[in-house]
PDB file of N, CA and C in Angstrom:
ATOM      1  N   UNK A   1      -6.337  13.454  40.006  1.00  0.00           N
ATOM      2  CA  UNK A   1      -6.211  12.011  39.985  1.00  0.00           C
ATOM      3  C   UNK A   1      -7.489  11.368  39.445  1.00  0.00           C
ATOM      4  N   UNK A   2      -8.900  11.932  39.991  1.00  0.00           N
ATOM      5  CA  UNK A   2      -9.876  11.333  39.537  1.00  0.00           C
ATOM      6  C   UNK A   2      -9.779  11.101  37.949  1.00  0.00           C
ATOM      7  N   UNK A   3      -9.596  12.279  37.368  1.00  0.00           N
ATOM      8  CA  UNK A   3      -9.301  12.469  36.010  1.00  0.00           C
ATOM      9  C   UNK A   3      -8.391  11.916  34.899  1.00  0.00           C
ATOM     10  N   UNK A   4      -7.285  11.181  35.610  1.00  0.00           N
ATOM     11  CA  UNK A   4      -6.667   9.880  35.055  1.00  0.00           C
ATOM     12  C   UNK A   4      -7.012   8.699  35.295  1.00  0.00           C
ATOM     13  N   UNK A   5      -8.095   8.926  36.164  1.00  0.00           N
ATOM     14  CA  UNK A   5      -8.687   7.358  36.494  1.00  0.00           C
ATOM     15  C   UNK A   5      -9.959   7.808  35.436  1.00  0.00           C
ATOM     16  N   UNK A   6     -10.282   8.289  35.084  1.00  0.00           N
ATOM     17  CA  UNK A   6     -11.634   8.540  34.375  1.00  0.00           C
ATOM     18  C   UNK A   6     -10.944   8.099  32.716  1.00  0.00           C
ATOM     19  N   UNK A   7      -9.898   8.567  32.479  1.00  0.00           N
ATOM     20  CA  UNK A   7      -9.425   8.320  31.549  1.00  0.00           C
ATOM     21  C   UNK A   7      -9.287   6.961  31.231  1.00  0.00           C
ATOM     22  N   UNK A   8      -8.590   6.253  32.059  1.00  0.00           N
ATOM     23  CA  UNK A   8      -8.379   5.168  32.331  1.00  0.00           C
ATOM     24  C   UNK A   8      -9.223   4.125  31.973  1.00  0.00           C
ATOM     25  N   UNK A   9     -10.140   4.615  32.630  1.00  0.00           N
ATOM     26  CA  UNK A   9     -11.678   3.855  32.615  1.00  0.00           C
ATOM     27  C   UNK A   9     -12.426   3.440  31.083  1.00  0.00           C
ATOM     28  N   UNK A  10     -12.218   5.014  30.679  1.00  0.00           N
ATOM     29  CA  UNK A  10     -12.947   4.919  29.183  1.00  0.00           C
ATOM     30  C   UNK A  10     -12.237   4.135  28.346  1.00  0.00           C
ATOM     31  N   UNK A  11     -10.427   4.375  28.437  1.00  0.00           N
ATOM     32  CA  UNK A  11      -9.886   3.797  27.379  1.00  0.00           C
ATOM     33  C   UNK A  11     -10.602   2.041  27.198  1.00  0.00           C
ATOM     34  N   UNK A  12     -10.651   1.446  28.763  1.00  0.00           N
ATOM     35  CA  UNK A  12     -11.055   0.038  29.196  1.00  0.00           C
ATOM     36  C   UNK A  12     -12.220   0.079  28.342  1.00  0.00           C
ATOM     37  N   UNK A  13     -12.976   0.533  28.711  1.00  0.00           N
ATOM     38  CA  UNK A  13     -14.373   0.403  27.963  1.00  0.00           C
ATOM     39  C   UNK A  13     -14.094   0.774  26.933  1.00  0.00           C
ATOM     40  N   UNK A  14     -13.642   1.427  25.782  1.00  0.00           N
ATOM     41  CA  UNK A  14     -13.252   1.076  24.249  1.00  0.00           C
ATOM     42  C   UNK A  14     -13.287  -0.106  24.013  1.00  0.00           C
ATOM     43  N   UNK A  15     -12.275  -0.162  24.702  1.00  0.00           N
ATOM     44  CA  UNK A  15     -11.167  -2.133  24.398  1.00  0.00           C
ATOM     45  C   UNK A  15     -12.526  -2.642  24.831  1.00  0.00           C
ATOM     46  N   UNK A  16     -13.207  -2.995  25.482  1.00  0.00           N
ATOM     47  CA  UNK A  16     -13.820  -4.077  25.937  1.00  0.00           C
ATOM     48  C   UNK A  16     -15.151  -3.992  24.600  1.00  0.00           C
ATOM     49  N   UNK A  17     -15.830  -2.976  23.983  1.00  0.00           N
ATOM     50  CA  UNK A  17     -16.613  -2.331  22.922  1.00  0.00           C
ATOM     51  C   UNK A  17     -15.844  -3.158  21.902  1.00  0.00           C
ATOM     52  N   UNK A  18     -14.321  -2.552  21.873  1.00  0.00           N
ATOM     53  CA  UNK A  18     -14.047  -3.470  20.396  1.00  0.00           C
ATOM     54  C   UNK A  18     -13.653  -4.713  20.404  1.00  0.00           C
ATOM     55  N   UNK A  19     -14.181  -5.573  21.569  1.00  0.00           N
ATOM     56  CA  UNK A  19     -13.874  -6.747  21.853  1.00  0.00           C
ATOM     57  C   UNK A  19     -15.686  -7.863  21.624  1.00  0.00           C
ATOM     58  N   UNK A  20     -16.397  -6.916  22.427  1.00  0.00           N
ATOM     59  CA  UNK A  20     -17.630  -7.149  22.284  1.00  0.00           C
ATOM     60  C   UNK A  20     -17.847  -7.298  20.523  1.00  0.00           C
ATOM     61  N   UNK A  21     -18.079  -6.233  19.976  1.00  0.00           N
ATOM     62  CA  UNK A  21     -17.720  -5.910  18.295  1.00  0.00           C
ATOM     63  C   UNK A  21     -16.992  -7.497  17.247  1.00  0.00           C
ATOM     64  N   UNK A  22     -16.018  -7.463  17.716  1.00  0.00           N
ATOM     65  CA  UNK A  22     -14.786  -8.476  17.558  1.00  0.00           C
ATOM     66  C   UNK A  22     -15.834  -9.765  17.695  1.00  0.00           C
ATOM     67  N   UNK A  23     -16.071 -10.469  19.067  1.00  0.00           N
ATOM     68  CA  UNK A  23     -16.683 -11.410  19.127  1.00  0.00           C
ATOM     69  C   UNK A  23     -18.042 -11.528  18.676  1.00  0.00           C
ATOM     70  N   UNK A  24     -19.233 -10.142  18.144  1.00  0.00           N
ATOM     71  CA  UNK A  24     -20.094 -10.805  17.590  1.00  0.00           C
ATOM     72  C   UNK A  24     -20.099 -10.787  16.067  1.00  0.00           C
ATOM     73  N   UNK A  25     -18.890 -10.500  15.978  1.00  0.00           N
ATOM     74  CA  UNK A  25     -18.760 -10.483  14.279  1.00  0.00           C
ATOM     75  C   UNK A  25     -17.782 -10.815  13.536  1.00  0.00           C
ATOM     76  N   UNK A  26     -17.422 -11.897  14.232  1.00  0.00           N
ATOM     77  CA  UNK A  26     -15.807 -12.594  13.946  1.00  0.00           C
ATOM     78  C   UNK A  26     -15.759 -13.459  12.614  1.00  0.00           C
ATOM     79  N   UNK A  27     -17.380 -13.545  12.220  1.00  0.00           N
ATOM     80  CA  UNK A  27     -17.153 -14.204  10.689  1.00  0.00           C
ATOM     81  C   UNK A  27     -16.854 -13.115   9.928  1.00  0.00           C
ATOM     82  N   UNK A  28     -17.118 -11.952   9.852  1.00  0.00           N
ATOM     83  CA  UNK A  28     -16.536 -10.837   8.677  1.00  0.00           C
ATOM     84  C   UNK A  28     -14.879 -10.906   9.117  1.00  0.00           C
ATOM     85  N   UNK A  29     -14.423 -10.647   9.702  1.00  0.00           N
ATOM     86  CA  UNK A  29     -13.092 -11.081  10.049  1.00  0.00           C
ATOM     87  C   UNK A  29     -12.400 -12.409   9.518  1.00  0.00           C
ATOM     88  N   UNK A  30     -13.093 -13.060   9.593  1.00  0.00           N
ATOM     89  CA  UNK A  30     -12.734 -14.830   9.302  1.00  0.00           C
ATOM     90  C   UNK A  30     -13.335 -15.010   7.659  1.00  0.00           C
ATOM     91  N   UNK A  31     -13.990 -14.056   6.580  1.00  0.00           N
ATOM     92  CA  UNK A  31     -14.132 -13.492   5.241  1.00  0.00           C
ATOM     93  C   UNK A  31     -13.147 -13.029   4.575  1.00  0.00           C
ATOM     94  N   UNK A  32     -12.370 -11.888   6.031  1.00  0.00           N
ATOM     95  CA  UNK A  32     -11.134 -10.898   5.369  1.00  0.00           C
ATOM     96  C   UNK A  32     -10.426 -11.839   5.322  1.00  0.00           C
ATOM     97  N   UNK A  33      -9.899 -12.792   6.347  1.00  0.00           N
ATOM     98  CA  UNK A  33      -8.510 -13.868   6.572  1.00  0.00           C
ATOM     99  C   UNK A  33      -8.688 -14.623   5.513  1.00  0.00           C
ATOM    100  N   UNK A  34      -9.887 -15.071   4.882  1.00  0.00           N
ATOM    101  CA  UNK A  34      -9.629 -16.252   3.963  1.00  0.00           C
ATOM    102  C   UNK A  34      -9.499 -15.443   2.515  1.00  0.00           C
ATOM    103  N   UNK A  35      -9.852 -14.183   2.489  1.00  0.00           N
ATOM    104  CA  UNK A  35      -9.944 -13.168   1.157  1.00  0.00           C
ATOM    105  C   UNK A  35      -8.470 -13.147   0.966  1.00  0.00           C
ATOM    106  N   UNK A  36      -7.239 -12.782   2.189  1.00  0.00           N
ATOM    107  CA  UNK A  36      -6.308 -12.160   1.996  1.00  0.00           C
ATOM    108  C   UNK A  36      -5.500 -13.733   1.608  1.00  0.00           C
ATOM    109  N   UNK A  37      -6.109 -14.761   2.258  1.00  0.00           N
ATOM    110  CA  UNK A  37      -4.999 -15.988   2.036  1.00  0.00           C
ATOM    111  C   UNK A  37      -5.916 -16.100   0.613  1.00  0.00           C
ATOM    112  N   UNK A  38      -6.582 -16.109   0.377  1.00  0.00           N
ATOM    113  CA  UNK A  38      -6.707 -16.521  -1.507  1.00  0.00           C
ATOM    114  C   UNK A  38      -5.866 -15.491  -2.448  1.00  0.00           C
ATOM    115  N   UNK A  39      -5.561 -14.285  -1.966  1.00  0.00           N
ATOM    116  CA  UNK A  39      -5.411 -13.196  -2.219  1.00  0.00           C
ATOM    117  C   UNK A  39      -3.571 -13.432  -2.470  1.00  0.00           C
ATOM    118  N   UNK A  40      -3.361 -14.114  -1.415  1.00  0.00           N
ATOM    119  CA  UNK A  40      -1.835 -14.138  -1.723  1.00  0.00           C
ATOM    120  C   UNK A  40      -1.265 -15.668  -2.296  1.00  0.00           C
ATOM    121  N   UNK A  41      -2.159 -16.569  -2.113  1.00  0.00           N
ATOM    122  CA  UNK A  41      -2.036 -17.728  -3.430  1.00  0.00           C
ATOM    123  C   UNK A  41      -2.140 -17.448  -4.340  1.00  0.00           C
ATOM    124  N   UNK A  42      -3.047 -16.022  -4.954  1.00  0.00           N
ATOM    125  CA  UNK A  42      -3.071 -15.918  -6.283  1.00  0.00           C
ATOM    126  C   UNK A  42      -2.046 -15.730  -6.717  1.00  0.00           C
ATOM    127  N   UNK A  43      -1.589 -14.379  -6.295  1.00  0.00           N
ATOM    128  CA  UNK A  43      -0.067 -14.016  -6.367  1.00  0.00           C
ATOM    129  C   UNK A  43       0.720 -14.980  -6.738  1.00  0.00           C
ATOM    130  N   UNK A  44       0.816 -16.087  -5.828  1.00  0.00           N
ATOM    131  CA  UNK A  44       2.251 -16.383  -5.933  1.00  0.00           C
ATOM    132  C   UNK A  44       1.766 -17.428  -7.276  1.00  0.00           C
ATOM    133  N   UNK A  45       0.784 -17.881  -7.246  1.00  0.00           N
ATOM    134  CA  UNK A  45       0.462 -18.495  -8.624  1.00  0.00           C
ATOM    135  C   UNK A  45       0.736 -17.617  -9.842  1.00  0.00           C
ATOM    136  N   UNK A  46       0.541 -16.664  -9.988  1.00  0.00           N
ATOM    137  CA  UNK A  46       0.903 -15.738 -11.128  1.00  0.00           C
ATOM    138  C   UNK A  46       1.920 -15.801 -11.143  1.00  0.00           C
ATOM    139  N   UNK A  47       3.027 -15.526 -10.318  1.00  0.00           N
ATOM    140  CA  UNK A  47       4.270 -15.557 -10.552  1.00  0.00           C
ATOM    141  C   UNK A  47       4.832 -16.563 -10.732  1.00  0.00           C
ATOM    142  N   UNK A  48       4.388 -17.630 -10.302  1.00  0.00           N
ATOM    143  CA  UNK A  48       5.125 -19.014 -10.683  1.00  0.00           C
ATOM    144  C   UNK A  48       4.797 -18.586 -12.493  1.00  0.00           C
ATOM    145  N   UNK A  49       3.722 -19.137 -12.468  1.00  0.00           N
ATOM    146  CA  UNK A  49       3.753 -18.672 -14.154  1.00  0.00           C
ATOM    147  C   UNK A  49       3.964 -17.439 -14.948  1.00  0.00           C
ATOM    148  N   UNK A  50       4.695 -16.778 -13.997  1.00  0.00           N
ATOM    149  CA  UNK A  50       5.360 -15.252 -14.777  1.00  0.00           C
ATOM    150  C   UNK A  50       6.918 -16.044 -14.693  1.00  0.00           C
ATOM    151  N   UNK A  51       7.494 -16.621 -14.256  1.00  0.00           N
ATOM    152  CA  UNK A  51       8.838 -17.493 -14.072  1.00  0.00           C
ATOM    153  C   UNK A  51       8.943 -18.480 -15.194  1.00  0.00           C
ATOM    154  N   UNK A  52       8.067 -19.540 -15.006  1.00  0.00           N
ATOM    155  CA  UNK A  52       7.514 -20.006 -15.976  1.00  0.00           C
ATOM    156  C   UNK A  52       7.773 -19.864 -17.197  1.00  0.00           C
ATOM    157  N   UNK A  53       7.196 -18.532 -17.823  1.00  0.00           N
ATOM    158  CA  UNK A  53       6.767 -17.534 -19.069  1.00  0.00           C
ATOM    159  C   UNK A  53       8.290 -16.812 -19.402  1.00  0.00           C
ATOM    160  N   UNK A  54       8.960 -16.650 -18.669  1.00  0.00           N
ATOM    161  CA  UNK A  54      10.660 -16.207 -18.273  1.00  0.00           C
ATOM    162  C   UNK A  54      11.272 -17.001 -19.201  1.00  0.00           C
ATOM    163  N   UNK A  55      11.133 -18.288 -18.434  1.00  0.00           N
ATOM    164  CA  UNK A  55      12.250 -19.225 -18.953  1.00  0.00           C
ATOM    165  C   UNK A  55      11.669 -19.747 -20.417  1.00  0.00           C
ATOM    166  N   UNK A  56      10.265 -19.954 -20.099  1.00  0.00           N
ATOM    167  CA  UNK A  56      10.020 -20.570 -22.150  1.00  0.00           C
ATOM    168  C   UNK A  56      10.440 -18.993 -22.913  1.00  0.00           C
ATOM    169  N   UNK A  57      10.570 -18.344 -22.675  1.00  0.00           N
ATOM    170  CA  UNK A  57      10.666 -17.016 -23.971  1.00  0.00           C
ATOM    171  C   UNK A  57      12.411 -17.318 -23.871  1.00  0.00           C
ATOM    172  N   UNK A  58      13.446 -17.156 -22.616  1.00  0.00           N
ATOM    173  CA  UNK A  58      14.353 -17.536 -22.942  1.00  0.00           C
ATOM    174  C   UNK A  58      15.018 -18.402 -23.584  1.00  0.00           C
ATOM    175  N   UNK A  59      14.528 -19.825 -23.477  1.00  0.00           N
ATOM    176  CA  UNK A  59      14.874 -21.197 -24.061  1.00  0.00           C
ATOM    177  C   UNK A  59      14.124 -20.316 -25.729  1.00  0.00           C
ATOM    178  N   UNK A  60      13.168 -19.499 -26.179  1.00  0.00           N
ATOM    179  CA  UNK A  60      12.862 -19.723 -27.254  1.00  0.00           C
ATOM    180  C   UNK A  60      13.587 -18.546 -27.720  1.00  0.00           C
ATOM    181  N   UNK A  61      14.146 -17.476 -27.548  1.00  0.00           N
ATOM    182  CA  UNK A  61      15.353 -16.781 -28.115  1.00  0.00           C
ATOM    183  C   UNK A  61      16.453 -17.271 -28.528  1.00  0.00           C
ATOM    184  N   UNK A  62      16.897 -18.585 -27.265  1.00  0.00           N
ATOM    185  CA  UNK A  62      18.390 -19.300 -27.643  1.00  0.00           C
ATOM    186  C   UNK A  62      18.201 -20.088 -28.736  1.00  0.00           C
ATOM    187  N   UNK A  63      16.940 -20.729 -28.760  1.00  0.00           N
ATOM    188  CA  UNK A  63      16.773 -21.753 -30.051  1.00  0.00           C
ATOM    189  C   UNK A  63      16.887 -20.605 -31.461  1.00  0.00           C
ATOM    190  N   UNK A  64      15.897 -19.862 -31.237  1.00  0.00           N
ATOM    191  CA  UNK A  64      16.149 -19.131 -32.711  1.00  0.00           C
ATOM    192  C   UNK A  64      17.477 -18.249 -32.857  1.00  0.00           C
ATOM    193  N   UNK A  65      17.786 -18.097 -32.093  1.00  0.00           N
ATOM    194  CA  UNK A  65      19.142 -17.896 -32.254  1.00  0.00           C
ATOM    195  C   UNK A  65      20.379 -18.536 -32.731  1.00  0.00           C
ATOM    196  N   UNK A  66      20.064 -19.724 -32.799  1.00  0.00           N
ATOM    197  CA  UNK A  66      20.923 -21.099 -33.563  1.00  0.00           C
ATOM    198  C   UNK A  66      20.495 -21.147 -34.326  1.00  0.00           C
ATOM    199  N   UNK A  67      19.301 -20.889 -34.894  1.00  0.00           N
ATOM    200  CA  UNK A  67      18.592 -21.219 -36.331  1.00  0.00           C
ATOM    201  C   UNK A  67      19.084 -20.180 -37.262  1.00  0.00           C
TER     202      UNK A  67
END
């Protein structure tokens, strides 16, 4: 029994280590969050103008295609 309480114990003290960790270094964290949200505006900005780029090449096939 001692020996699942020992276990027990350490796992706590991890968590509480990567909590300590966590709170004195929550601006590299709060670097990644704003990296990944620029990260996925880019995206969707590219693709708007990959949609965009879609439809002018289509509209410009149909035109020369009447010509």
């Amino acid at each position: 029994m001692d020996f699942l309480w020992d276990v027990i114990v350490a796992i706590g003290h991890g968590i509480e280590q990567v909590f300590i960790y966590v709170e004195s270094h929550h601006w590299i964290f709060g670097f990644v969050a704003i990296g990944y949200i620029f990260y996925l505006y880019d995206r969707s900005v590219h693709a708007r103008f990959d949609a965009v780029e879609k439809k002018l090449d289509e509209i410009r096939k149909r035109l020369a295609a009447e010509y």
